[in-house]
C-alpha atoms as a PDB file:
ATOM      1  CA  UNK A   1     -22.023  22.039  -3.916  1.00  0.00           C
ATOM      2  CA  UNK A   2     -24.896  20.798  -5.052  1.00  0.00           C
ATOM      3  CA  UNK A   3     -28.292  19.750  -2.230  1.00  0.00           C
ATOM      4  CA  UNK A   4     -29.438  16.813  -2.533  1.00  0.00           C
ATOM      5  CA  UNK A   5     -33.167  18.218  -3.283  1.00  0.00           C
ATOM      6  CA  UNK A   6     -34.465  14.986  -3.460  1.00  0.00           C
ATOM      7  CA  UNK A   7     -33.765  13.594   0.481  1.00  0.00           C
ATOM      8  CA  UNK A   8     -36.885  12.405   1.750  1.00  0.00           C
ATOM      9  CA  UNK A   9     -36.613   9.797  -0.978  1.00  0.00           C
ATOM     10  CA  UNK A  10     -32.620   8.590  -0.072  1.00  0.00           C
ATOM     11  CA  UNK A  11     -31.386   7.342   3.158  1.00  0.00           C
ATOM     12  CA  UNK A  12     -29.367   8.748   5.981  1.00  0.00           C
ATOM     13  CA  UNK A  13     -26.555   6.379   7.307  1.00  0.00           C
ATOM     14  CA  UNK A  14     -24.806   6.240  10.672  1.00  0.00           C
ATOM     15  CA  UNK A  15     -21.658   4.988  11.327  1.00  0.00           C
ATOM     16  CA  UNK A  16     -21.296   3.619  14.438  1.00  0.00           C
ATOM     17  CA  UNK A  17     -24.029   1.937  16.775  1.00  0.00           C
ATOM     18  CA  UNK A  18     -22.855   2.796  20.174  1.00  0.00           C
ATOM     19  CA  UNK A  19     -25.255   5.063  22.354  1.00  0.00           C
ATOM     20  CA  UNK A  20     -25.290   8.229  20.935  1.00  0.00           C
ATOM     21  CA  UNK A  21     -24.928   6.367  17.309  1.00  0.00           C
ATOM     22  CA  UNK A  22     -27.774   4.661  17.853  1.00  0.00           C
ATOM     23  CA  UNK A  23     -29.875   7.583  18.938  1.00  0.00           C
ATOM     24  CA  UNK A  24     -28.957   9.651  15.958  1.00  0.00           C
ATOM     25  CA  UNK A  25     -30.257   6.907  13.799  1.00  0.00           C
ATOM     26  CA  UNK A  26     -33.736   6.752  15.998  1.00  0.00           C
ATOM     27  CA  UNK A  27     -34.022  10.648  15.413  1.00  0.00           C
ATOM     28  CA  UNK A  28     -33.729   9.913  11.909  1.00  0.00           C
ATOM     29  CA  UNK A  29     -36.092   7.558  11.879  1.00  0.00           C
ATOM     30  CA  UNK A  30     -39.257   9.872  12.242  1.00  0.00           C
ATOM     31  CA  UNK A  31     -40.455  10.907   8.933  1.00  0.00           C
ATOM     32  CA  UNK A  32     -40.469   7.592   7.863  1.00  0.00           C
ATOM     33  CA  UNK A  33     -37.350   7.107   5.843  1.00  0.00           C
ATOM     34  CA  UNK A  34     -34.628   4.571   6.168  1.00  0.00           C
ATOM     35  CA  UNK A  35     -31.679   4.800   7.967  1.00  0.00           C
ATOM     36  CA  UNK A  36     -29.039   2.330   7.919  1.00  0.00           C
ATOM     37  CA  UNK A  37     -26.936   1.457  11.096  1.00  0.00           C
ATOM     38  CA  UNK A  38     -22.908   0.482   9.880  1.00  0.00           C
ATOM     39  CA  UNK A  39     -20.819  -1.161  12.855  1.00  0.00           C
ATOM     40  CA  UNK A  40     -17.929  -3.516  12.729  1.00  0.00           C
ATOM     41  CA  UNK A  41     -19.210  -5.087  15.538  1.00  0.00           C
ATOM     42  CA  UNK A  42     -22.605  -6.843  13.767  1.00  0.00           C
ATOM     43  CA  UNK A  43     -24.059  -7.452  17.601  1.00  0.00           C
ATOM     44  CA  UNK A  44     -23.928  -4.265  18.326  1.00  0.00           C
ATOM     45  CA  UNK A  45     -25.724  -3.019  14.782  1.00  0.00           C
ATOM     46  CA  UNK A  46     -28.384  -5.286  15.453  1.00  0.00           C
ATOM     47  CA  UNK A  47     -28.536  -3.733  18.961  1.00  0.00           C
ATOM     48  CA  UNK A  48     -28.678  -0.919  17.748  1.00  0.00           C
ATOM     49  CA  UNK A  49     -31.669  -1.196  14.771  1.00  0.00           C
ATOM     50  CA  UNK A  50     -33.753  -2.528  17.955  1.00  0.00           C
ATOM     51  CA  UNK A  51     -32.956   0.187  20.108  1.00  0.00           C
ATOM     52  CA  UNK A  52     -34.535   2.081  17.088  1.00  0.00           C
ATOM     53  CA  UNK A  53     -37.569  -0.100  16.740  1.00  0.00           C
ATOM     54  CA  UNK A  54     -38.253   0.020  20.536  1.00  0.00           C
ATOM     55  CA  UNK A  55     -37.696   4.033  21.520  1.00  0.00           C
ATOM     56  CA  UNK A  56     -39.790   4.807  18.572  1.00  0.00           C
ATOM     57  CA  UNK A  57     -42.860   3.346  20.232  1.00  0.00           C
ATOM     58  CA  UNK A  58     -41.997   4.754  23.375  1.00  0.00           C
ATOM     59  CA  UNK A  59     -41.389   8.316  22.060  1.00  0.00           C
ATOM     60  CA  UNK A  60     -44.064   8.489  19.775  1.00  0.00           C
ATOM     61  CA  UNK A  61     -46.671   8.739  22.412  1.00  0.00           C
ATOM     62  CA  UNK A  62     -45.103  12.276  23.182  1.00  0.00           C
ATOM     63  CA  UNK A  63     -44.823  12.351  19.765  1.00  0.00           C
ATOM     64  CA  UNK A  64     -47.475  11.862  18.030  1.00  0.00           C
ATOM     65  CA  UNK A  65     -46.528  13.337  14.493  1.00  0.00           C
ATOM     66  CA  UNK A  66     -43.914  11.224  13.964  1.00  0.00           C
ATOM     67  CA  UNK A  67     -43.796   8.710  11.271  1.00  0.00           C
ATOM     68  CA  UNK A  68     -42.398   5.196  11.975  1.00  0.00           C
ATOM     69  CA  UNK A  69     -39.283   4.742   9.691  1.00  0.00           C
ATOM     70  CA  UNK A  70     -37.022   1.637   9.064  1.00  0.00           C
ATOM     71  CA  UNK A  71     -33.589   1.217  10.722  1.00  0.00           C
ATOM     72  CA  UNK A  72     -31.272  -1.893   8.882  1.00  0.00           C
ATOM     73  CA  UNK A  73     -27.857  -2.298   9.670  1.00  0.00           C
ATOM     74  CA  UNK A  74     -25.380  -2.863   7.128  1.00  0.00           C
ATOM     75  CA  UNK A  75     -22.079  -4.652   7.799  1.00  0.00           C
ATOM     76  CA  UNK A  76     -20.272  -3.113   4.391  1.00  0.00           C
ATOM     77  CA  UNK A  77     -19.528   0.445   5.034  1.00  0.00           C
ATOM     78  CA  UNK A  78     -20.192   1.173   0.819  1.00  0.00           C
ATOM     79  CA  UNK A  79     -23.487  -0.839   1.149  1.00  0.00           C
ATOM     80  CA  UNK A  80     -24.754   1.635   4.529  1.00  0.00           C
ATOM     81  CA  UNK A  81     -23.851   4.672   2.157  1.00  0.00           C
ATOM     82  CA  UNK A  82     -25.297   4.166  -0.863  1.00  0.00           C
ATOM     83  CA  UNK A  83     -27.644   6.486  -2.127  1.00  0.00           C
ATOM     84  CA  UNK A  84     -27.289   8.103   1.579  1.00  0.00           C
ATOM     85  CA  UNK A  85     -28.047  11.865   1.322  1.00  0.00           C
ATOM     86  CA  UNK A  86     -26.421  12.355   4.884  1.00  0.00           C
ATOM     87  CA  UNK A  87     -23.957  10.202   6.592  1.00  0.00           C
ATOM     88  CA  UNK A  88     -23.344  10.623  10.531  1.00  0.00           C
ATOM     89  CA  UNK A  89     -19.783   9.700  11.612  1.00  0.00           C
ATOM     90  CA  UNK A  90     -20.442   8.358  15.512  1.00  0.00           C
ATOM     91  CA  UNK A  91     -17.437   6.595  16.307  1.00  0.00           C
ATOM     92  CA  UNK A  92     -14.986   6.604  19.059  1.00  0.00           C
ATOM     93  CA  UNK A  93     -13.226   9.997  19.988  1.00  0.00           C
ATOM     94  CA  UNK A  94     -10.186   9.281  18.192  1.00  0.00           C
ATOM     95  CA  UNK A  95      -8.615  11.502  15.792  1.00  0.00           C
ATOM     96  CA  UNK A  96      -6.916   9.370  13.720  1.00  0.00           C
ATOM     97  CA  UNK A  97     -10.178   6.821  13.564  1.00  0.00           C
ATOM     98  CA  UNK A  98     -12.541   9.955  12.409  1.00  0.00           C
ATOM     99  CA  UNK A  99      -9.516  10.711   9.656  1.00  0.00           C
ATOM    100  CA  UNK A 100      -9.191   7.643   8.195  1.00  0.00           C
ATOM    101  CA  UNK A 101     -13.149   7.161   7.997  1.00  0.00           C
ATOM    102  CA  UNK A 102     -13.516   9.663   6.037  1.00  0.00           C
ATOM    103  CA  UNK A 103     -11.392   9.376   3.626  1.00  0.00           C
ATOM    104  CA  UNK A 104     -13.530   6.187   2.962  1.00  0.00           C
ATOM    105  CA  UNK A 105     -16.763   8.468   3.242  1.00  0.00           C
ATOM    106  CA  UNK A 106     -15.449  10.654   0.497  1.00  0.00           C
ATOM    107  CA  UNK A 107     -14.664   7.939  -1.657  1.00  0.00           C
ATOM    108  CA  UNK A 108     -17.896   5.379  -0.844  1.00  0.00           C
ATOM    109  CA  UNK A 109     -20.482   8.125  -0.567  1.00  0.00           C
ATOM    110  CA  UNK A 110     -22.633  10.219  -3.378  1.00  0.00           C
ATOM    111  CA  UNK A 111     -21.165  12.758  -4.507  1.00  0.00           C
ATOM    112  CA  UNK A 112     -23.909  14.887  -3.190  1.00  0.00           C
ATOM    113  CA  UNK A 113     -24.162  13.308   0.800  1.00  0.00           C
ATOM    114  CA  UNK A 114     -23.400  15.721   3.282  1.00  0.00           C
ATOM    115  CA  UNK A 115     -20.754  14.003   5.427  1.00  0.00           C
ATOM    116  CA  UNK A 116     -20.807  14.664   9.062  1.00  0.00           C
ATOM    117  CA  UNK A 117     -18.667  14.284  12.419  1.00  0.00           C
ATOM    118  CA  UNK A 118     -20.522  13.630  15.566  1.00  0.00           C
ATOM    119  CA  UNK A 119     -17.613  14.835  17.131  1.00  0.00           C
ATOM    120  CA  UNK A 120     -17.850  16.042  20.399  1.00  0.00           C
ATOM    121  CA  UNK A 121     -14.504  17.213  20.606  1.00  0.00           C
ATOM    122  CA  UNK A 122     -12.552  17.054  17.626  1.00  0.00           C
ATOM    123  CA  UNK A 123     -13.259  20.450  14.996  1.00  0.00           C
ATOM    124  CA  UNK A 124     -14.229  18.729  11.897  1.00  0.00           C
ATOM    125  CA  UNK A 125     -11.302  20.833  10.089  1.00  0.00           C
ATOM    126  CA  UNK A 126      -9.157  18.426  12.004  1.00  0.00           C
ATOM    127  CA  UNK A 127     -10.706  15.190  10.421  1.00  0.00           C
ATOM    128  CA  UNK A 128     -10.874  16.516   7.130  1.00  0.00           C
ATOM    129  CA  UNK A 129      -7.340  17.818   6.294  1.00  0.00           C
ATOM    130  CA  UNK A 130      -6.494  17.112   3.178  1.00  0.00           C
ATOM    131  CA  UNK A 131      -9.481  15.643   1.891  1.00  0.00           C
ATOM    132  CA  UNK A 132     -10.664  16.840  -1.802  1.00  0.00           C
ATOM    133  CA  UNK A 133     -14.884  17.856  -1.548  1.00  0.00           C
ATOM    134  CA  UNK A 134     -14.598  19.609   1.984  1.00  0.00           C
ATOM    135  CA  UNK A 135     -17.352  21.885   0.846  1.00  0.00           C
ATOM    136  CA  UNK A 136     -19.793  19.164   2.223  1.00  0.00           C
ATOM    137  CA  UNK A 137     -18.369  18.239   5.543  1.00  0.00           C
ATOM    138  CA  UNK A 138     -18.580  19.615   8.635  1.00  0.00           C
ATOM    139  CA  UNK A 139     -19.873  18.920  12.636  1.00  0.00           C
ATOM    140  CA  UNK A 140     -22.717  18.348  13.466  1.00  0.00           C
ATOM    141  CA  UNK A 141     -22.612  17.766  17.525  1.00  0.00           C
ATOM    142  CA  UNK A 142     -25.842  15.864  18.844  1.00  0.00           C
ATOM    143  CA  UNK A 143     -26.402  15.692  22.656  1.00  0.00           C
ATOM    144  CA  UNK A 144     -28.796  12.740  23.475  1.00  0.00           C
ATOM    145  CA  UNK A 145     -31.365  12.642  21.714  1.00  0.00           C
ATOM    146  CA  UNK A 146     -34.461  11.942  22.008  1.00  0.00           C
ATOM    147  CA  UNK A 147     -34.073  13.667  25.020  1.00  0.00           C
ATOM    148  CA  UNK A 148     -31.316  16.099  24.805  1.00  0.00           C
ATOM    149  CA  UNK A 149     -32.347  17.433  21.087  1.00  0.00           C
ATOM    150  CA  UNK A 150     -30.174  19.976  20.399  1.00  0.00           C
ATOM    151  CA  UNK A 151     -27.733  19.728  17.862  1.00  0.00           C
ATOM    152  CA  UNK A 152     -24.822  22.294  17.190  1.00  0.00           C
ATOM    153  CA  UNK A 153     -23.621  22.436  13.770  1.00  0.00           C
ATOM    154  CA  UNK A 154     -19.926  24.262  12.532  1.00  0.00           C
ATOM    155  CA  UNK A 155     -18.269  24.360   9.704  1.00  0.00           C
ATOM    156  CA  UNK A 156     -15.040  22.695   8.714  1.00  0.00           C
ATOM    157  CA  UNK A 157     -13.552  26.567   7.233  1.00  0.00           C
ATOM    158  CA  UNK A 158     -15.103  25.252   3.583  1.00  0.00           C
ATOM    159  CA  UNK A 159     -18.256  23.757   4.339  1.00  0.00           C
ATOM    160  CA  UNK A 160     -20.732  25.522   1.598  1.00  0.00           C
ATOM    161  CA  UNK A 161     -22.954  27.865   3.453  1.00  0.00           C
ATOM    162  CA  UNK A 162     -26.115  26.653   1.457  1.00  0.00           C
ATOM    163  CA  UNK A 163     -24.677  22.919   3.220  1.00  0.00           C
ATOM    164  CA  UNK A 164     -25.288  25.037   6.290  1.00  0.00           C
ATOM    165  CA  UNK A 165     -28.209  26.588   5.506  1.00  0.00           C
ATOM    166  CA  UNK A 166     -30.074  23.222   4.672  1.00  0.00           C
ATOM    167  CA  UNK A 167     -29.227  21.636   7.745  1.00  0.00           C
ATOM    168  CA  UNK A 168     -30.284  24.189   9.813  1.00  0.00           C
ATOM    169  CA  UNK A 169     -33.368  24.277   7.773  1.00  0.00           C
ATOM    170  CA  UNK A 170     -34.445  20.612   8.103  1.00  0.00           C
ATOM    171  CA  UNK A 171     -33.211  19.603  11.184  1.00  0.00           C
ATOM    172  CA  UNK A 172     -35.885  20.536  13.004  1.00  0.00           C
ATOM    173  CA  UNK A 173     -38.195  18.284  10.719  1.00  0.00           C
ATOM    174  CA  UNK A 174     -36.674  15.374  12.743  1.00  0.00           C
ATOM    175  CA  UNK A 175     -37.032  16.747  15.926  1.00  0.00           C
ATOM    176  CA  UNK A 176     -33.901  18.461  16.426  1.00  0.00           C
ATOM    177  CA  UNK A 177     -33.018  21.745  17.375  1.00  0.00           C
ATOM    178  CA  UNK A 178     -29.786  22.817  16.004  1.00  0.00           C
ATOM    179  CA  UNK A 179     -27.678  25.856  16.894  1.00  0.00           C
ATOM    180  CA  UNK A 180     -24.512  27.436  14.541  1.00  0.00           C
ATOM    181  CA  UNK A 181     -21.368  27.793  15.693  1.00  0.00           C
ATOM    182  CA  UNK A 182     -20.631  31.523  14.297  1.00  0.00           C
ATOM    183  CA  UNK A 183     -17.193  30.268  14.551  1.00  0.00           C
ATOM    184  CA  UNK A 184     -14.459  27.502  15.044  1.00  0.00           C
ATOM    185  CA  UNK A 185     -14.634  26.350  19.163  1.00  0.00           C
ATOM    186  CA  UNK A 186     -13.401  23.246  20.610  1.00  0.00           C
ATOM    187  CA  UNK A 187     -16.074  22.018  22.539  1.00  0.00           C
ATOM    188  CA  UNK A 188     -18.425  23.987  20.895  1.00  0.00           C
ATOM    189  CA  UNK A 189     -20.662  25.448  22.596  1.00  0.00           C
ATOM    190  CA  UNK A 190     -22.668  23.813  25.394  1.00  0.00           C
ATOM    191  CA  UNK A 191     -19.456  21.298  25.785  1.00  0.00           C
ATOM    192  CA  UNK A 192     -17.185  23.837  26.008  1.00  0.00           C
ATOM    193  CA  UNK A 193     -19.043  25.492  28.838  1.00  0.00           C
ATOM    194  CA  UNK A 194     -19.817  21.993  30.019  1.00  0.00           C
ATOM    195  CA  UNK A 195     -16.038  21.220  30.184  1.00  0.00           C
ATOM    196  CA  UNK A 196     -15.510  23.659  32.688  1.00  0.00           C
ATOM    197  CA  UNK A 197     -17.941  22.376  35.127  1.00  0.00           C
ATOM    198  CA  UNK A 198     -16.834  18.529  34.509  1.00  0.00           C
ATOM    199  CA  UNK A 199     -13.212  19.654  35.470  1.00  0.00           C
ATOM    200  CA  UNK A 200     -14.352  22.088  38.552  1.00  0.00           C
ATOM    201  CA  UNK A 201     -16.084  18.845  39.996  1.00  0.00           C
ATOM    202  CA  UNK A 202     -13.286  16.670  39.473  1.00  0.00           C
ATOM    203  CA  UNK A 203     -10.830  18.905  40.866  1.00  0.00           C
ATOM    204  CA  UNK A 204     -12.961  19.476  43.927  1.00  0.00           C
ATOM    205  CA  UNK A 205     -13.185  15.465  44.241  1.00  0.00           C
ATOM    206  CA  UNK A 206     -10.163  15.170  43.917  1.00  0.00           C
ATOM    207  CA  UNK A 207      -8.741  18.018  46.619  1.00  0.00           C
ATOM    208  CA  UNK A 208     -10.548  15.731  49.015  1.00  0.00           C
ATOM    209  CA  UNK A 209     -13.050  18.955  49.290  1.00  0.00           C
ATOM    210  CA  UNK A 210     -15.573  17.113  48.575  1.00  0.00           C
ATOM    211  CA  UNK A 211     -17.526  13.887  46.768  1.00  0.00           C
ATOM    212  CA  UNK A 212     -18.778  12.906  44.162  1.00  0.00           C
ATOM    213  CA  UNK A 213     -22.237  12.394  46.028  1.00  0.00           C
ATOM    214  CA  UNK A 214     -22.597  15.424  47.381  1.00  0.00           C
ATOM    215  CA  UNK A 215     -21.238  17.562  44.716  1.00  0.00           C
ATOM    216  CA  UNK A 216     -24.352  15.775  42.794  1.00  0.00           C
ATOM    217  CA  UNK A 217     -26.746  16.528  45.362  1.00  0.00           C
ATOM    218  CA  UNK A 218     -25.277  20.288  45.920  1.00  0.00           C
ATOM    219  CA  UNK A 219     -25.363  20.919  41.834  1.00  0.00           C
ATOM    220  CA  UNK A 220     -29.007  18.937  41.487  1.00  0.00           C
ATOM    221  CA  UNK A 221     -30.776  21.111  44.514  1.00  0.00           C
ATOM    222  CA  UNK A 222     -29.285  24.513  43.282  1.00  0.00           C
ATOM    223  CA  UNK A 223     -29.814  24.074  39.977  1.00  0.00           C
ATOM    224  CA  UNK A 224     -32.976  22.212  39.891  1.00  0.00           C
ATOM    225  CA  UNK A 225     -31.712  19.829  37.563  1.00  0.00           C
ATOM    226  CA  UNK A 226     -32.177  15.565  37.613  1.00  0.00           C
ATOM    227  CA  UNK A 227     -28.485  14.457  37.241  1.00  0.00           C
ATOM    228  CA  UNK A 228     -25.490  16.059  38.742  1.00  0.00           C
ATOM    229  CA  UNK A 229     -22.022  16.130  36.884  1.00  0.00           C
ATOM    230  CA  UNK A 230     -20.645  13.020  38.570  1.00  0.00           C
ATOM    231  CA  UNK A 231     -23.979  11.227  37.198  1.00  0.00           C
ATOM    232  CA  UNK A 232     -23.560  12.327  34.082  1.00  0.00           C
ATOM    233  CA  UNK A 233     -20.028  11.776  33.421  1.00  0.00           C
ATOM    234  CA  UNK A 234     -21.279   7.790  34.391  1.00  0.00           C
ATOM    235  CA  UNK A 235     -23.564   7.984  31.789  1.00  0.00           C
ATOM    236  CA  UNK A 236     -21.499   8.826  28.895  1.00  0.00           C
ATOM    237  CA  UNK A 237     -18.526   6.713  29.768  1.00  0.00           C
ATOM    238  CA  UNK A 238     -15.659   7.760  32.187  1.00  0.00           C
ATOM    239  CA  UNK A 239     -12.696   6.347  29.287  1.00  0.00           C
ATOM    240  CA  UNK A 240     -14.783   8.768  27.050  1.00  0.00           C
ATOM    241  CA  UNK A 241     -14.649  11.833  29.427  1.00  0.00           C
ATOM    242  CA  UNK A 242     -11.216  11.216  29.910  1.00  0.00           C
ATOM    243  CA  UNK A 243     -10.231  10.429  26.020  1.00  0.00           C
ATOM    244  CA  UNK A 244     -12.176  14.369  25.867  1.00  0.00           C
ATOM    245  CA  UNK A 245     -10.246  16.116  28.587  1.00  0.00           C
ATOM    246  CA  UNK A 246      -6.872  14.334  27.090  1.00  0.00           C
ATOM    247  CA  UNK A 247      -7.892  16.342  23.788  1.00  0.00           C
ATOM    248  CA  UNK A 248      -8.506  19.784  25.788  1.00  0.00           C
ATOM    249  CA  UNK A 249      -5.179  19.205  27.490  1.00  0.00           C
ATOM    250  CA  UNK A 250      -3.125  18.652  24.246  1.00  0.00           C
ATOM    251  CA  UNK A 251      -4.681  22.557  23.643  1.00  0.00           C
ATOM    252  CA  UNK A 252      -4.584  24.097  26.510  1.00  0.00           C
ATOM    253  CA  UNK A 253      -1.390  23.154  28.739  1.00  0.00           C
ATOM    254  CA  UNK A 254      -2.189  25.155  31.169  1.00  0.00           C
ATOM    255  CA  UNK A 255      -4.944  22.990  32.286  1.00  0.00           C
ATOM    256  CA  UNK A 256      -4.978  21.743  35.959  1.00  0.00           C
ATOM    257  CA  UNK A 257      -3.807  17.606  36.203  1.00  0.00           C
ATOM    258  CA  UNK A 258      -5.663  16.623  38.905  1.00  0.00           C
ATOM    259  CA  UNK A 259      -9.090  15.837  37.299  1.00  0.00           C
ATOM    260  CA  UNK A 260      -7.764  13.486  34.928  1.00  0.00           C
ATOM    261  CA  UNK A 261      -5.649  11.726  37.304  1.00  0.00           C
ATOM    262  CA  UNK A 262      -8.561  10.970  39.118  1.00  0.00           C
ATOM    263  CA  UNK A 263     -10.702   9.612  35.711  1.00  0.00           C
ATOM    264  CA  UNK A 264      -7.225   7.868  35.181  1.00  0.00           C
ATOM    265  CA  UNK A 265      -7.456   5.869  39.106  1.00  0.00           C
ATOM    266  CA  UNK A 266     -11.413   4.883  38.032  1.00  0.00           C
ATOM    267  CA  UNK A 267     -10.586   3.536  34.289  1.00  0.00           C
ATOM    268  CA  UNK A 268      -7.396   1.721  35.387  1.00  0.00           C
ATOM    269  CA  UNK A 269      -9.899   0.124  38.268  1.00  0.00           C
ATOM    270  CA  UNK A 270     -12.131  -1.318  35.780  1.00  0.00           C
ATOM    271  CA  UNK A 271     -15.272   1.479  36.484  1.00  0.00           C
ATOM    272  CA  UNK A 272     -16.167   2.781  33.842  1.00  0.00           C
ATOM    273  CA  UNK A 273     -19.694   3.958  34.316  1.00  0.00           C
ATOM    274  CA  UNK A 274     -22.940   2.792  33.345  1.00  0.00           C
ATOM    275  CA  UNK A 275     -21.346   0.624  30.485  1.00  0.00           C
ATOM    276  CA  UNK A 276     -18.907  -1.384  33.077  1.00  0.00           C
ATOM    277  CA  UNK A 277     -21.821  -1.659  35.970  1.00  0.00           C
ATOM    278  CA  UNK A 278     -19.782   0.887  37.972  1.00  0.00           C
ATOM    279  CA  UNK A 279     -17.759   4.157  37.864  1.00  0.00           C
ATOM    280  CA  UNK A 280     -17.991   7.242  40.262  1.00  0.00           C
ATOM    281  CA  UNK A 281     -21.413   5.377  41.698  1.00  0.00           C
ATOM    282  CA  UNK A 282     -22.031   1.427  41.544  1.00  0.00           C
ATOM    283  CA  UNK A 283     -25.789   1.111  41.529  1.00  0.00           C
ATOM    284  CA  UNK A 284     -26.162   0.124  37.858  1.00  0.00           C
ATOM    285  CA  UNK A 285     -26.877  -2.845  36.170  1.00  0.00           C
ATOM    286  CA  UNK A 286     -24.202  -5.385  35.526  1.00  0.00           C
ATOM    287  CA  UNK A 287     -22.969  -4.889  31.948  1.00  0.00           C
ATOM    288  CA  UNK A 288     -24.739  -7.886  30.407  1.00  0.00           C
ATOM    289  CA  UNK A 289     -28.161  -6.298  31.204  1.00  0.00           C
ATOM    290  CA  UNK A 290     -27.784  -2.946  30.298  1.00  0.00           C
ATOM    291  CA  UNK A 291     -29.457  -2.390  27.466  1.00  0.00           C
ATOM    292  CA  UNK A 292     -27.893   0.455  25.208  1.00  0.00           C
ATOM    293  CA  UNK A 293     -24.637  -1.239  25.527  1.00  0.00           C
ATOM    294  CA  UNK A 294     -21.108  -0.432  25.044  1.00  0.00           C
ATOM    295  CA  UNK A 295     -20.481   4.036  24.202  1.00  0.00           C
ATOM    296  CA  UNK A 296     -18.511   4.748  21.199  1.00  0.00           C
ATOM    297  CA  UNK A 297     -18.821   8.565  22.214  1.00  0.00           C
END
């Protein structure tokens, strides 16, 4: 596998211009390269190259070092990939989506471009299956940046360790702080702890123990943290927690029913989360106005 040495000079493309897509891309953005944003939905690309434009001026004044770069979107998946060094997969957590995508990826993109799954759920093993130039995929799990920087990153069971070695040298040019998954873990690592906690809460919602309120308030006052699970869970997208859990389930049997039942009652009522104007609370903006849009993780 050969590094593409020469990556400050070539572009990094992300596919998919939801919230965490766009984020990625804004991270990215900071040594002042070009990224380009590739959506099927064009609205939501050209959301997403502001969103870009507009965080960078807000987080450069706790960031002073970083260098403004250029965000485009491209509507031609071939066009956002050429000459890409890296290409982010952010789409929807769908397993069949992720595969078909990149067998396109392999085909579209250098033969040098590191190809990587945003996956928060899916090991990248999974999306890669029969694919020929494995040795330069893998995960690489971001949280939310700019604010959640961390970014775990596990091989597919053939990614070249000098892939891995790069990555974990460089990410932290763009602000990122990445962590290696030693070895394969659905979930990875902070999700897979994370997981448990979602599904605790849920569970004690839905016992009628407690709710969702006060299970925020309880976890936030404890912890000393500024968003409890119930909060959170609203933020990324209630389908998308539940699309997550489904995945754990298909694993792990064993798993307790209840807490997806309950995601199941909110989705089929419309409440989504932030993204819908409502989902476990209902003091967000209505859809129109809220301004990251529409998740696709």
């Amino acid at each position: 596998m050969t590094i593409p040495s020469d990556y400050l000079d070539r572009p990094v493309a992300v596919v998919g211009a939801g919230t965490l897509g766009r984020r990625i891309a804004l991270m990215f953005a900071t040594r002042g390269g070009l990224v380009r944003i590739h959506d099927l939905d064009a609205k939501q690309g050209a959301a997403a190259v502001d969103f870009v434009d507009r965080q960078f001026d807000e987080a450069r004044q706790s960031h002073p070092e970083w260098m403004r770069g250029r965000a485009e979107y491209a509507a031609d998946l071939a066009d956002a990939v050429d000459g890409a060094w890296l290409v982010v997969e952010s789409i929807p957590e769908r397993l069949d989506l992720k595969q078909a995508l990149f067998a396109r990826l392999e085909a579209a993109a250098p033969p040098d471009a590191i190809l990587a799954s945003n996956s928060s759920s899916y090991a990248s093993r999974l999306i890669v299956a029969g694919l020929s130039t494995t040795q330069r995929m893998l995960n690489t799990h971001f949280t939310h940046p700019p604010i959640g920087i961390t970014v775990e990153v596990m091989s597919c069971g053939e990614t070249s360790p000098r892939v891995l070695d790069f990555l974990m040298t460089i990410l932290p040019d763009y602000g990122l702080r990445p962590f290696l998954v030693h070895r394969e873990s659905t979930g990875f690592i902070f999700n897979r702890i994370w997981a448990a906690i979602k599904r605790e809460s849920l569970a004690v919602v839905a016992e009628g123990v407690s709710t969702p309120a006060d299970v925020d308030e309880i976890f936030r006052l404890e912890l000393g943290v500024d968003m409890g699970p119930f909060r959170a869970m609203d933020e990324v997208g209630l389908d998308v927690v539940y699309d997550i859990e489904q995945h754990y389930a298909e694993e792990n049997p064993h798993l307790p029913t209840e807490p997806r039942k309950l995601l199941r009652r909110y989705i089929d009522s419309g409440k989504l989360g932030v993204k819908s104007g409502a989902g476990f609370y209902s003091d967000y903006p209505p859809p129109e106005t809220v301004v990251e849009g529409r998740d696709s993780k």
